[in-house]
C-alpha atoms as a PDB file:
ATOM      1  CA  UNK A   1     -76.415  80.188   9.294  1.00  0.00           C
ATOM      2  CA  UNK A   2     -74.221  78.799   6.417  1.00  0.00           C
ATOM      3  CA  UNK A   3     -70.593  79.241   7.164  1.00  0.00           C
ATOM      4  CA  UNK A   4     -71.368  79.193  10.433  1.00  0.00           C
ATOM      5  CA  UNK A   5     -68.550  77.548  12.329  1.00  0.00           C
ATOM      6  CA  UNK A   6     -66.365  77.083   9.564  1.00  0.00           C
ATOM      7  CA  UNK A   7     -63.121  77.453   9.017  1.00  0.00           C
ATOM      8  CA  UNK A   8     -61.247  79.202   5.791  1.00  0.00           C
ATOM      9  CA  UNK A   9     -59.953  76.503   3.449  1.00  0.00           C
ATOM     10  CA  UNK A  10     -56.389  75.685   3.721  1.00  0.00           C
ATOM     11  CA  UNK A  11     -54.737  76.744   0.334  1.00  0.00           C
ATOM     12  CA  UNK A  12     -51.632  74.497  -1.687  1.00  0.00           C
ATOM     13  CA  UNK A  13     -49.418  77.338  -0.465  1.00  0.00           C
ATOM     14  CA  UNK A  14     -50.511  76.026   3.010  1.00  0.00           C
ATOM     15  CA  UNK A  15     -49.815  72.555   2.704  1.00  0.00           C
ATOM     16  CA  UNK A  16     -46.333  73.126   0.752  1.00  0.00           C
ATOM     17  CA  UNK A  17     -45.525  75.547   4.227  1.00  0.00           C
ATOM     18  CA  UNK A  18     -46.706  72.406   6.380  1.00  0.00           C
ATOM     19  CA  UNK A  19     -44.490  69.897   4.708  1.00  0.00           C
ATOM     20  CA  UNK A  20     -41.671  72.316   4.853  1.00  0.00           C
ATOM     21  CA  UNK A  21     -42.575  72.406   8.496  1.00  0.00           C
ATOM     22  CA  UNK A  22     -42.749  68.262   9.175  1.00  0.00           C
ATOM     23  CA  UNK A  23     -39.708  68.224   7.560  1.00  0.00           C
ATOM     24  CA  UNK A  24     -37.740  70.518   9.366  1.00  0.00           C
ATOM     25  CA  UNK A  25     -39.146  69.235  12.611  1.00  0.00           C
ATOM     26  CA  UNK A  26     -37.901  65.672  11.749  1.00  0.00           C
ATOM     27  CA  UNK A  27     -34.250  67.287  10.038  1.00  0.00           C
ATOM     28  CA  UNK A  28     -32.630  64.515  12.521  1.00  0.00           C
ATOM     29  CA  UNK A  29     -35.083  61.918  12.178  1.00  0.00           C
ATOM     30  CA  UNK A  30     -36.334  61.524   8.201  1.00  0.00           C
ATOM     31  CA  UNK A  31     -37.566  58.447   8.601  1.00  0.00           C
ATOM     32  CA  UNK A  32     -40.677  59.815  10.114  1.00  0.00           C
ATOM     33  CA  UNK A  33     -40.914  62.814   7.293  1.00  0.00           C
ATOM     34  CA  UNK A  34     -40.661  59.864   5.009  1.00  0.00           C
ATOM     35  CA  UNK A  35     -43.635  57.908   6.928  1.00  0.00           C
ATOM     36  CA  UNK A  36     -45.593  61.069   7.158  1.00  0.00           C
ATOM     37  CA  UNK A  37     -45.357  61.400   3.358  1.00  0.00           C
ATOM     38  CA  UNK A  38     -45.862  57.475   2.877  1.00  0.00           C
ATOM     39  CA  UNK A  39     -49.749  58.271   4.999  1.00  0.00           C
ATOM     40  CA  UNK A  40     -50.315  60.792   2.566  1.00  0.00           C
ATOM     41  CA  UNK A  41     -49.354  58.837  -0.404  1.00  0.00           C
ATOM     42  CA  UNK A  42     -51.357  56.185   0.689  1.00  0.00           C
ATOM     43  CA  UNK A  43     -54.590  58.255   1.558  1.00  0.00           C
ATOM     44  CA  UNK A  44     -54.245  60.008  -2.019  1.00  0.00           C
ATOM     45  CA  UNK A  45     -54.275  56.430  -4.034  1.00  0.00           C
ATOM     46  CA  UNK A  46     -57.175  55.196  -1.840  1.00  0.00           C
ATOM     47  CA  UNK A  47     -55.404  52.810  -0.298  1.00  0.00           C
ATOM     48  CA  UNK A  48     -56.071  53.929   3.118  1.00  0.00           C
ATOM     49  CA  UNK A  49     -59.424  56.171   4.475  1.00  0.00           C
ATOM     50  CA  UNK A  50     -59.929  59.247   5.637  1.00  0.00           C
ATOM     51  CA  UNK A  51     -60.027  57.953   9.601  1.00  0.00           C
ATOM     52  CA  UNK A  52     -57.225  55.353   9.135  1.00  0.00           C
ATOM     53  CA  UNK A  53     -54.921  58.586   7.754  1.00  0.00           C
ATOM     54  CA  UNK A  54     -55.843  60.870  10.454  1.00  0.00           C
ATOM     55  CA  UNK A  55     -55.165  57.918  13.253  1.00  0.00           C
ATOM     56  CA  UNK A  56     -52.093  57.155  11.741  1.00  0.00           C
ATOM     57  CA  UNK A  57     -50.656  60.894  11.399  1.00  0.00           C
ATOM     58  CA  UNK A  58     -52.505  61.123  15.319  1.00  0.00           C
ATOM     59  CA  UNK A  59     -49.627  58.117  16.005  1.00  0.00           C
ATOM     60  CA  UNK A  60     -47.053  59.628  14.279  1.00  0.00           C
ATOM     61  CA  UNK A  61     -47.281  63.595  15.317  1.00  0.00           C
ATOM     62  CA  UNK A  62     -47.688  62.570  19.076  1.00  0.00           C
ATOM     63  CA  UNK A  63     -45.960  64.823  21.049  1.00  0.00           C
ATOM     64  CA  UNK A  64     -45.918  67.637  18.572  1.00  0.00           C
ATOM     65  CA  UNK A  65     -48.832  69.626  19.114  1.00  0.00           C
ATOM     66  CA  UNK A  66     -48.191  72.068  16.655  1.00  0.00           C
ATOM     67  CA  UNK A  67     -47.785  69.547  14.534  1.00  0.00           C
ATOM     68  CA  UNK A  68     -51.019  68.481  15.448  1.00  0.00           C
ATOM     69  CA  UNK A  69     -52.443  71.887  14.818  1.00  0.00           C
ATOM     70  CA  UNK A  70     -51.062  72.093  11.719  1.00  0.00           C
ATOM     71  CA  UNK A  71     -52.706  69.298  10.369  1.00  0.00           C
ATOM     72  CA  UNK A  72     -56.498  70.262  11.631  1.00  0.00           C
ATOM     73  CA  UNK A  73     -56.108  72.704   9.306  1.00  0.00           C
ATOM     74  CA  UNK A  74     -56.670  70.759   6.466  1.00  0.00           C
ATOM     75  CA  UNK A  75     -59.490  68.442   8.128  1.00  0.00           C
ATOM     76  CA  UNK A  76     -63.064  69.937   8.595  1.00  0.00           C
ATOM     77  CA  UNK A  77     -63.761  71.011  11.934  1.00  0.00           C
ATOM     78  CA  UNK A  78     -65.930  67.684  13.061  1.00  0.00           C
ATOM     79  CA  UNK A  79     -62.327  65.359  12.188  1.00  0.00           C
ATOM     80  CA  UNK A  80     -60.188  67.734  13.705  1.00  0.00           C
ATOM     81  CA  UNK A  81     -57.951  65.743  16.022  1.00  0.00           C
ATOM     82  CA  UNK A  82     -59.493  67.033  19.308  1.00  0.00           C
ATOM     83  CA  UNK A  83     -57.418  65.405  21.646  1.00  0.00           C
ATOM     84  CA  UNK A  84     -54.130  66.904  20.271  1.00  0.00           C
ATOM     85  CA  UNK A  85     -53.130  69.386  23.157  1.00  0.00           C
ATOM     86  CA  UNK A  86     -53.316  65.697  25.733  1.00  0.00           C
ATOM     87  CA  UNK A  87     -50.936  63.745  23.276  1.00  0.00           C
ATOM     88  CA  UNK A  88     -47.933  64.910  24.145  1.00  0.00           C
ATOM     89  CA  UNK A  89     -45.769  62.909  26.539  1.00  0.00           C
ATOM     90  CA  UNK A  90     -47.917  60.093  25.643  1.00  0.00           C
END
């Protein structure tokens, strides 16, 4: 069935929340708000794919799994960082 399995699509009211989220959860350590913005900067002028941004946010959110969450919102369900509930610690 169509739909089937999907997910609603993550609004621009979503992703300004999620920012506002990163960057309170980094408050005491903006370099890695600032990094997290620099992946998405990159990704949006091409200068980086689809799989190289979510690795690199993977790298960057490890340990914050709802973080993690966070961010599968905005990927379709088959890129969805799978393995984000075993990252943390790592």
């Amino acid at each position: 069935m169509a739909g089937e399995g999907s997910k609603s699509k993550a609004t621009i009211d979503d992703a300004y929340a999620y920012l506002r989220t990163v960057k309170s959860t980094f408050r005491n350590d903006g370099d890695k708000y600032e990094d997290f913005i620099a992946i998405m900067n990159n990704f949006k002028a091409r200068k980086i794919d689809r799989n190289a941004c979510i690795e690199e946010v993977k790298d960057l959110l490890k340990g914050h799994r709802d973080l993690i969450s966070g961010f599968n919102a905005f990927l379709p369900k088959c890129l969805e960082i799978a393995d984000w509930y075993n990252l943390e610690g790592r």
